[in-house]
Protein backbone atom coordinates (compact mmCIF):
# COMPACT_ATOMS: atom_id res chain seq x y z
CA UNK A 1 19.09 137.51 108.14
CA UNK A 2 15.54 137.53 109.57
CA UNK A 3 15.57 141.11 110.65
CA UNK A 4 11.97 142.79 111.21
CA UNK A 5 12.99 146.15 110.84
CA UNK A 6 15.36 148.24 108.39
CA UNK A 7 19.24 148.92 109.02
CA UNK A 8 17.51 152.82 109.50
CA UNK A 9 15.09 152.11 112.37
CA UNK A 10 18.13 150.06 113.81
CA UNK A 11 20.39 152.71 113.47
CA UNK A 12 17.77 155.34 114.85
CA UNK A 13 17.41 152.99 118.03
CA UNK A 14 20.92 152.95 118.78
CA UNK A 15 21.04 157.08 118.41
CA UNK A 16 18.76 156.91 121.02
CA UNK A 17 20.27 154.36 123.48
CA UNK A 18 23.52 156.61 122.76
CA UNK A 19 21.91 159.83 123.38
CA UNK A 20 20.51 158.54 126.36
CA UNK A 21 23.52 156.70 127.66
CA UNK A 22 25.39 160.16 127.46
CA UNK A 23 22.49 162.14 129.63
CA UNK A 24 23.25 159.44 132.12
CA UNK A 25 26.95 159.40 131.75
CA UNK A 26 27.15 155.40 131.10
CA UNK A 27 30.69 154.51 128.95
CA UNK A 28 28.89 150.90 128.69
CA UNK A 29 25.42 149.42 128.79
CA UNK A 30 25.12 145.58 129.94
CA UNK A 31 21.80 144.50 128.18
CA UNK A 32 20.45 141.17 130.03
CA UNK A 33 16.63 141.51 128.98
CA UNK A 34 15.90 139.45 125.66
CA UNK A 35 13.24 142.34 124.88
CA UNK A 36 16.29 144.97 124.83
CA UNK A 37 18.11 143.20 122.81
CA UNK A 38 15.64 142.17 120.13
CA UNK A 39 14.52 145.50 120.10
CA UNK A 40 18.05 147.01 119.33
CA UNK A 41 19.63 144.40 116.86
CA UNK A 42 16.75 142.03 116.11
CA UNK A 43 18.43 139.15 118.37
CA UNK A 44 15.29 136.71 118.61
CA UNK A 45 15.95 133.49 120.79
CA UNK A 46 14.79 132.34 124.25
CA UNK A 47 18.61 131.29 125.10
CA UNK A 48 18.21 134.30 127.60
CA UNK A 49 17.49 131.36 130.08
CA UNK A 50 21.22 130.75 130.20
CA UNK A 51 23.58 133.63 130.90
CA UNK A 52 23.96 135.76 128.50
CA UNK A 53 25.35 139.62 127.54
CA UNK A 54 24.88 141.89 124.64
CA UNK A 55 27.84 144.60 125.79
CA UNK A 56 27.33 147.92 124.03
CA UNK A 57 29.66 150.85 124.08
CA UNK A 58 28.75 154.18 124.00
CA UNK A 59 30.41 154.27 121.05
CA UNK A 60 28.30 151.78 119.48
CA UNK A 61 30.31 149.04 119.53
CA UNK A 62 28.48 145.85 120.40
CA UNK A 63 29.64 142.10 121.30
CA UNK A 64 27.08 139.34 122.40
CA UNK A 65 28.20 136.76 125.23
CA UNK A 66 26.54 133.66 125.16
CA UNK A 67 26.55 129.81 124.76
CA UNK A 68 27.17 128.06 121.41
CA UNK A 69 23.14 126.87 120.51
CA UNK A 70 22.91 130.69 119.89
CA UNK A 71 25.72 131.61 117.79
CA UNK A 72 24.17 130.84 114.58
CA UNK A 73 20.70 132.19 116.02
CA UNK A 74 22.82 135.50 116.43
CA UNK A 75 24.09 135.66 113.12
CA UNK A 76 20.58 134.35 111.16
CA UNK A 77 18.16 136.83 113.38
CA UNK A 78 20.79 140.03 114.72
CA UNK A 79 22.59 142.88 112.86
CA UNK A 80 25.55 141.77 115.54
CA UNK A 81 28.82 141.30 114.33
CA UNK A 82 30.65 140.03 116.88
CA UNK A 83 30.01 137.07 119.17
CA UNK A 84 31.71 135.76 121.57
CA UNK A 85 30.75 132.04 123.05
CA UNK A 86 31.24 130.77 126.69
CA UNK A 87 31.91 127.22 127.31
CA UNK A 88 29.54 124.67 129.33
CA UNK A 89 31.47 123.11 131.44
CA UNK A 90 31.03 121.90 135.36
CA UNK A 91 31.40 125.25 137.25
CA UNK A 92 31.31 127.44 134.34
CA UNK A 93 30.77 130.71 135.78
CA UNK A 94 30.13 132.96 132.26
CA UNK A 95 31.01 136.40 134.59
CA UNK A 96 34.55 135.48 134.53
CA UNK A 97 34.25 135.83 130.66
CA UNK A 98 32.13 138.70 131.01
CA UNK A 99 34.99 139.91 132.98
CA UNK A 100 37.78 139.09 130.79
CA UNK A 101 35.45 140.89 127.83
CA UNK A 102 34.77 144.08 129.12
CA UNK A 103 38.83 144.35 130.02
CA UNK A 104 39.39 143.49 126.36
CA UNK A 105 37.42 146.38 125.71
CA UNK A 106 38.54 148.58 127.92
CA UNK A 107 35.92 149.55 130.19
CA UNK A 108 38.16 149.47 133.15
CA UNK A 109 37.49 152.37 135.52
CA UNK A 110 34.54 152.83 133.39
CA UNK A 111 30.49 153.75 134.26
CA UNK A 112 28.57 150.90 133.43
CA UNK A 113 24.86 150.34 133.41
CA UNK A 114 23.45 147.52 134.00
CA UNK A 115 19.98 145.16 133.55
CA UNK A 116 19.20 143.95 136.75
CA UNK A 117 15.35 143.47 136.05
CA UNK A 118 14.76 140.93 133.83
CA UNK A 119 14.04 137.60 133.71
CA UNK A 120 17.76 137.24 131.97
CA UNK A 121 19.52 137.45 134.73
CA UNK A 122 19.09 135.57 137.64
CA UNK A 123 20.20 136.38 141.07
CA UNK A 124 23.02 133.86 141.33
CA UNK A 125 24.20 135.39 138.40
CA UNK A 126 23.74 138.56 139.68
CA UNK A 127 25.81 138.15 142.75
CA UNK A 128 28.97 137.27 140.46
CA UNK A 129 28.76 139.73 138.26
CA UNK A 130 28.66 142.28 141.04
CA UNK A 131 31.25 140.75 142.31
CA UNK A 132 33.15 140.52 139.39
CA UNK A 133 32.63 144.48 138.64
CA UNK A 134 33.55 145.72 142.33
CA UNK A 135 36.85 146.82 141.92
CA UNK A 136 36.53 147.03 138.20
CA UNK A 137 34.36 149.67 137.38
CA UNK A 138 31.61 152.23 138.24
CA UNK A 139 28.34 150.37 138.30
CA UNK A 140 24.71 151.44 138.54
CA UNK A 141 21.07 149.69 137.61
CA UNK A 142 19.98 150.93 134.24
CA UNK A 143 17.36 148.77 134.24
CA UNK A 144 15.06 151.47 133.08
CA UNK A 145 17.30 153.13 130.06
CA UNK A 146 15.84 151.26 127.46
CA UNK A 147 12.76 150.03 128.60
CA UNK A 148 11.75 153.94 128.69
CA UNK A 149 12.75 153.98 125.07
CA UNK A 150 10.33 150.91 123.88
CA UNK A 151 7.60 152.91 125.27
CA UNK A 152 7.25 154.59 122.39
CA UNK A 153 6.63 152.98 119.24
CA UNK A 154 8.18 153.99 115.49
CA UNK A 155 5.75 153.18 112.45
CA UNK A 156 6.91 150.25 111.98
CA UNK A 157 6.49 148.83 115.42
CA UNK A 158 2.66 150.26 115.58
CA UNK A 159 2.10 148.12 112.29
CA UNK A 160 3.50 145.12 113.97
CA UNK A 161 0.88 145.80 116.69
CA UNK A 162 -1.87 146.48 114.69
CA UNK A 163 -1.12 142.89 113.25
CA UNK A 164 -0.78 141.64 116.23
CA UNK A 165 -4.15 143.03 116.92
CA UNK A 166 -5.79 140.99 113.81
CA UNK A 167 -4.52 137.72 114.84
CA UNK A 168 -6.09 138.56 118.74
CA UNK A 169 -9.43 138.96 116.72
CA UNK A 170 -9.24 136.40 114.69
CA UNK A 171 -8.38 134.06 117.93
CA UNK A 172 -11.64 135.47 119.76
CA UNK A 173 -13.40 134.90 116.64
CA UNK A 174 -12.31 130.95 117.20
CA UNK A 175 -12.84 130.77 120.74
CA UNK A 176 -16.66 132.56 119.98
CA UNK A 177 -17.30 129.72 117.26
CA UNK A 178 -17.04 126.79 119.72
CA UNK A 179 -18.07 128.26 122.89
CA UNK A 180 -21.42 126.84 124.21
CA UNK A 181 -23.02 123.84 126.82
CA UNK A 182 -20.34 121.32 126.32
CA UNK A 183 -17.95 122.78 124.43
CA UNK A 184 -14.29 121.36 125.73
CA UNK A 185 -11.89 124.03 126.93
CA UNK A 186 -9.21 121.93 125.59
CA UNK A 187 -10.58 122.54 121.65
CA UNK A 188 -11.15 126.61 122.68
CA UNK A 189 -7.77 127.14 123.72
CA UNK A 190 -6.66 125.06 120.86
CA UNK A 191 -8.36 126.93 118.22
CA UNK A 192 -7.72 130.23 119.56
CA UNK A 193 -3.90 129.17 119.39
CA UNK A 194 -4.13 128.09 115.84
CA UNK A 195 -5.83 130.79 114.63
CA UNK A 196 -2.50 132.93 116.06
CA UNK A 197 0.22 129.81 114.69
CA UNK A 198 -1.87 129.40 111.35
CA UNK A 199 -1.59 132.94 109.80
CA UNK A 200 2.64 133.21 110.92
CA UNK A 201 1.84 134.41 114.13
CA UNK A 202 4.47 133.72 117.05
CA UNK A 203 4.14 131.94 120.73
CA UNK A 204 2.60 134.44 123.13
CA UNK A 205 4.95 135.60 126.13
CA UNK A 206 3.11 133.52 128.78
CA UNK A 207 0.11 130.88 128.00
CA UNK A 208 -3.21 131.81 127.06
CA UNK A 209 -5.67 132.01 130.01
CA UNK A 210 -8.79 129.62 130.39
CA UNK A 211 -10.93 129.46 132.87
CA UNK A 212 -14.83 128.43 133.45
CA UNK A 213 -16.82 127.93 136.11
CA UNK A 214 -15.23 128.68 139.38
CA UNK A 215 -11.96 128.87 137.66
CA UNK A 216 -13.51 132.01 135.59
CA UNK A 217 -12.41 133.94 138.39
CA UNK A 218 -8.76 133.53 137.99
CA UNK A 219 -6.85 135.53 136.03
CA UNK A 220 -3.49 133.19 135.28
CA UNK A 221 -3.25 129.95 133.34
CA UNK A 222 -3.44 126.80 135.08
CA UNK A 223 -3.07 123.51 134.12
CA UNK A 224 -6.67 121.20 133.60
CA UNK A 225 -9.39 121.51 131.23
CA UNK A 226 -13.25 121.01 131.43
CA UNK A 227 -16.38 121.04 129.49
CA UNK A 228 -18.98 123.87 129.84
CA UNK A 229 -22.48 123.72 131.46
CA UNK A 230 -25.59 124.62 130.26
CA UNK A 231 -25.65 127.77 132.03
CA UNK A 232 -21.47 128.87 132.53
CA UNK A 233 -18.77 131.63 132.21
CA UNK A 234 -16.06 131.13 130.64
CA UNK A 235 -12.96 133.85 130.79
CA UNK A 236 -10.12 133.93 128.24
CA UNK A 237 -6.94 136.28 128.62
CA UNK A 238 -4.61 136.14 125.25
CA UNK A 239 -2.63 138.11 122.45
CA UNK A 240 -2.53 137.77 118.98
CA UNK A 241 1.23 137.82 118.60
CA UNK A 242 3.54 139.16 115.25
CA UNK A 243 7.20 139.43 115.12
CA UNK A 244 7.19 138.87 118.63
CA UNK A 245 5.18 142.02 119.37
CA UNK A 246 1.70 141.34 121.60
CA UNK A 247 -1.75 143.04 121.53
CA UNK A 248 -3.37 141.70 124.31
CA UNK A 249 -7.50 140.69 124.70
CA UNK A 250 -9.74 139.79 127.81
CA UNK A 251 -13.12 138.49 127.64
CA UNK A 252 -15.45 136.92 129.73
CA UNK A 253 -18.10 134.79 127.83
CA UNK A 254 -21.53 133.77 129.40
CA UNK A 255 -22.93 130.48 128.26
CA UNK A 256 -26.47 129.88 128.65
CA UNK A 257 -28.63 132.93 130.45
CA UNK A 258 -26.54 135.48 131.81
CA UNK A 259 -27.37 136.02 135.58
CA UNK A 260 -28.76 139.06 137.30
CA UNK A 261 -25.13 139.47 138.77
CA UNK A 262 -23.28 139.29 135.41
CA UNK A 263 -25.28 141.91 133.85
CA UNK A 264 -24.12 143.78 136.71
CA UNK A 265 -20.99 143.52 136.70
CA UNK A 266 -20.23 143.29 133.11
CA UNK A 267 -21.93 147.14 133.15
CA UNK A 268 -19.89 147.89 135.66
CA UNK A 269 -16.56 146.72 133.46
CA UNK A 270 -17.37 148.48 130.28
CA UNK A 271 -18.35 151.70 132.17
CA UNK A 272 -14.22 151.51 133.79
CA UNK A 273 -13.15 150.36 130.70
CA UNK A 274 -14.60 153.43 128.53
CA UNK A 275 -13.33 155.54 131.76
CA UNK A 276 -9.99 154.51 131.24
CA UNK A 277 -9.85 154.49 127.09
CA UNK A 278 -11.24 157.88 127.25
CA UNK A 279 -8.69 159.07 130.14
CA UNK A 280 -5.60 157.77 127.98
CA UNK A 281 -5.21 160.69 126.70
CA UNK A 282 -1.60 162.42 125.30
CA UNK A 283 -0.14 164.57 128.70
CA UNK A 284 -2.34 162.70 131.05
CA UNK A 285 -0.44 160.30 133.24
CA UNK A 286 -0.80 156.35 134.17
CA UNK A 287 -2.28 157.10 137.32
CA UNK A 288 -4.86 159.21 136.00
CA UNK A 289 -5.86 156.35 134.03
CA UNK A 290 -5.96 153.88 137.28
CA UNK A 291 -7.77 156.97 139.26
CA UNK A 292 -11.04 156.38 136.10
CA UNK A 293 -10.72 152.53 137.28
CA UNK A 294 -11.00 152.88 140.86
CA UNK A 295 -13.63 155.55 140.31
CA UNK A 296 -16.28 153.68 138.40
CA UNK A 297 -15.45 150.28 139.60
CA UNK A 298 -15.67 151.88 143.30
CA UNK A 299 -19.05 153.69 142.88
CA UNK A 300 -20.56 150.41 141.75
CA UNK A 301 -19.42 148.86 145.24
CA UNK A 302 -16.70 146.99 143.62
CA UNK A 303 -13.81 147.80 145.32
CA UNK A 304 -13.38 144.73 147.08
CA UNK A 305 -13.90 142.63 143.79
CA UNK A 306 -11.42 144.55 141.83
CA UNK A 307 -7.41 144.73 141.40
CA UNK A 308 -5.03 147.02 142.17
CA UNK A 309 -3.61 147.88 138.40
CA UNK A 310 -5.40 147.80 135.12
CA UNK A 311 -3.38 147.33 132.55
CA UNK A 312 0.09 147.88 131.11
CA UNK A 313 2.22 148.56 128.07
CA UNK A 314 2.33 146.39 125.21
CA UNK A 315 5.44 145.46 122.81
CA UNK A 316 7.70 143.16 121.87
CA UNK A 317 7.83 140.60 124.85
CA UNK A 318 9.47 137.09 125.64
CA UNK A 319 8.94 134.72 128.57
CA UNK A 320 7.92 134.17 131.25
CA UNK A 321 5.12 137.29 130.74
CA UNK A 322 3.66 139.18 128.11
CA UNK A 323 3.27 142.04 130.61
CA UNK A 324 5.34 144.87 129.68
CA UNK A 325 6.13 148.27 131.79
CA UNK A 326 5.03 150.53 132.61
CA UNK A 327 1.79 149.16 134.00
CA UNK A 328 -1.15 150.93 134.77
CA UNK A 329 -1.65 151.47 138.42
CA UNK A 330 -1.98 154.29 141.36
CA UNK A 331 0.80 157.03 141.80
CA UNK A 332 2.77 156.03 138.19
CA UNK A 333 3.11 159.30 137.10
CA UNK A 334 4.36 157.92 133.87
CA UNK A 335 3.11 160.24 131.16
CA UNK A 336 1.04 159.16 128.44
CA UNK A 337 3.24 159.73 124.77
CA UNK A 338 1.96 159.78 121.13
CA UNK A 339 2.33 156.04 120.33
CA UNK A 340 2.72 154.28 123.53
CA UNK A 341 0.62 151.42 123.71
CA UNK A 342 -1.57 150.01 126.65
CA UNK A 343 -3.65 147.12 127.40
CA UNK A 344 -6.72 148.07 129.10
CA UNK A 345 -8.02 145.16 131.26
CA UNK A 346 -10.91 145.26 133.76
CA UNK A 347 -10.99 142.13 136.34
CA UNK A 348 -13.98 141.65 138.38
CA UNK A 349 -14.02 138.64 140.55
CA UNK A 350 -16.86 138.24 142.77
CA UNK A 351 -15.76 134.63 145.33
CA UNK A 352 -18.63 135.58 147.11
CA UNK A 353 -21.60 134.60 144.15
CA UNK A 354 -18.65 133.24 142.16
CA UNK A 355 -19.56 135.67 139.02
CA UNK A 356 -16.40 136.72 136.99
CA UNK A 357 -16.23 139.56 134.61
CA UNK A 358 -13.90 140.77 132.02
CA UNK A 359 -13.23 143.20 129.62
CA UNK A 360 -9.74 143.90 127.71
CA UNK A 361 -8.48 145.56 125.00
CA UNK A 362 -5.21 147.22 123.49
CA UNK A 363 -5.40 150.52 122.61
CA UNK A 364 -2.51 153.34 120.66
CA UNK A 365 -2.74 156.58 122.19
CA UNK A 366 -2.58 159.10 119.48
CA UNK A 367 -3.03 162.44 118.81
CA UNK A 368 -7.12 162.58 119.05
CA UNK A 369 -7.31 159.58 121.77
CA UNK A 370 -7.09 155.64 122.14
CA UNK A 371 -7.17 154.03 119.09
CA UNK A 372 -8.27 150.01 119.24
CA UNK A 373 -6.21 147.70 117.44
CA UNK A 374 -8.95 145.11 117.72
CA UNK A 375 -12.74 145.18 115.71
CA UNK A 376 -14.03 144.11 118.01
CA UNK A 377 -16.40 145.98 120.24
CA UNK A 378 -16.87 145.66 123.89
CA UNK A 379 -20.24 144.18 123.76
CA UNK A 380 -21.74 141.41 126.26
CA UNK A 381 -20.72 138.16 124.83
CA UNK A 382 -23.55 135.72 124.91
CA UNK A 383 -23.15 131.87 123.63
């Protein structure tokens, strides 16, 4: 099997999701979000785009629901035992055999939790299923109960990051290489992709970002490449990506002479950005970290250029979006934890010069403070 982790950190996951299935009185967990169940058996596929259930009993009884492509996926990748396989068909409707399974196991009359927010189940789905459950059992969204728990990170999840963090470097030590006047966008975001694929690293959860120009100034991948100026900017979102676990990077690159405006802003970003590391502190809470943002960015007469959030958790993430909760924003009174782990991202976009400005980075929070998984420092980039 291609397992990541030990049968111990397994088991020690699934003493959790017990322990806190019992505080909230669930008999039954239904796990829709790939990261869940990755995170509790290993189960690595993107077959989550189809229907599909890992059931787990308080008792710790599992079965997977899902279509045949993943059966052997299941049993190569997942310490799951049993698997049960719902037939395509024209008007297959995979919550009648979600049905018939959970009677087999007899959860009727039961309290059962359930994963309404993920990407894993849409909401036609969703609509059966509810359905389905009306008169069966006692249902309520649990879509929190173990995303709370892959807050935190064991060892050997923080050593997956820290990898992670490597392959981020070496992928901004690529993109660095070739940046310059007429450098092609196309060969950045190719090399900084190889230098994640090259050295085992996996697919990132959503595309790499690339943007110069105008396009600098957006902060989501879209489709069209072009060749940088003499004098350019040229921003790059990505994660360096191991065992399916993400430590995220953000950089805005000037090519040529940096203006008047991007020296501005970029002191601006690394003044929030040190704001925020240095706020991420064990007991403090999310919002205290967004209030440093808002702060800095705000008394530099930014608050029109800025976003709303700055950052979020990092882990083990699938498609569509890297982006993992809890993210980083005003009023989450989340509370920071030894060995939670946060990307720290400051977005400046100024339409009205057109100057962008970046800075992100992934930090652990530990004991004495933020830790950086990447070596690289939050300098000025120049090319």
């Amino acid at each position: 099997m291609a397992l990541h982790f030990s049968a111990t950190e397994f088991a020690k996951r699934m003493e959790r999701l017990q322990a806190a299935m019992d505080e909230r009185k669930l008999d039954c967990m239904l796990l829709f979000a790939q990261e869940s169940m990755y995170w509790l058996t290993g189960y690595d596929t993107f077959g989550f785009c189809f229907f599909q259930c890992l059931v787990v009993k308080r008792s710790g009884e599992m079965v997977l629901l899902t279509r045949a492509p993943d059966l052997r996926q299941a049993r190569h990748t997942s310490n799951i035992e049993n698997v049960v396989i719902w037939t395509d068909r024209e008007g297959a409707d995979p919550t009648v055999d979600l049905h018939k399974l959970l009677g087999e196991l007899d959860l009727v009359g039961t309290r059962i939790g359930i994963e309404y927010n993920t990407a894993g189940l849409n909401g036609r789905r969703t609509r059966a299923l509810d359905a389905r459950l009306k008169a069966f059992a006692e249902t309520e969204d649990a879509s929190d109960l173990v995303e709370k728990l892959r807050m935190v990170k064991s060892s050997a999840e923080i050593s997956h990051i820290r990898k992670a963090g490597e392959l981020a470097d070496d992928a901004l030590d690529a993109a660095i290489e070739l940046a310059g006047p007429g450098a092609n966008e196309a060969e950045i975001l190719s090399a900084m992709q190889a230098a994640v694929l090259s050295k085992g690293g996996d697919y990132p959860g959503n595309p790499f970002i690339i943007g110069s120009g105008k396009d600098a100034l957006l902060c989501r991948y879209k489709s069209g490449r072009r060749k940088l100026s003499k004098n350019d900017q040229l921003t790059l979102e990505w994660a360096g990506v191991w065992a399916q676990y993400h430590a995220a990077m953000m950089r805005t690159i000037i090519v040529g002479k940096p203006t008047a405006r991007h020296l501005e802003l970029y002191e601006a970003a690394s003044a929030a950005l040190v704001a925020v590391r240095d706020t991420m502190v064990v007991g403090n809470t999310l919002s205290d970290m967004f209030a440093a943002h808002a702060r800095v960015l705000d008394d530099a007469g930014l608050v029109r250029h800025r976003l709303n959030a700055c950052g979020y958790s990092m882990g083990a993430s699938y498609a569509p979006c890297w982006m993992d909760r809890p993210m980083i924003y005003d009023g989450n009174t989340t509370v920071i934890e030894k060995n939670m782990v946060l990307f720290l991202h400051m977005i400046i976009a100024d339409s009205e010069t057109n100057t962008a400005m970046t800075l992100g980075q992934s930090y652990i929070a530990t004991a004495s403070g933020a830790d950086s998984v990447s070596r690289h420092e939050i300098d000025l980039i120049v090319r």
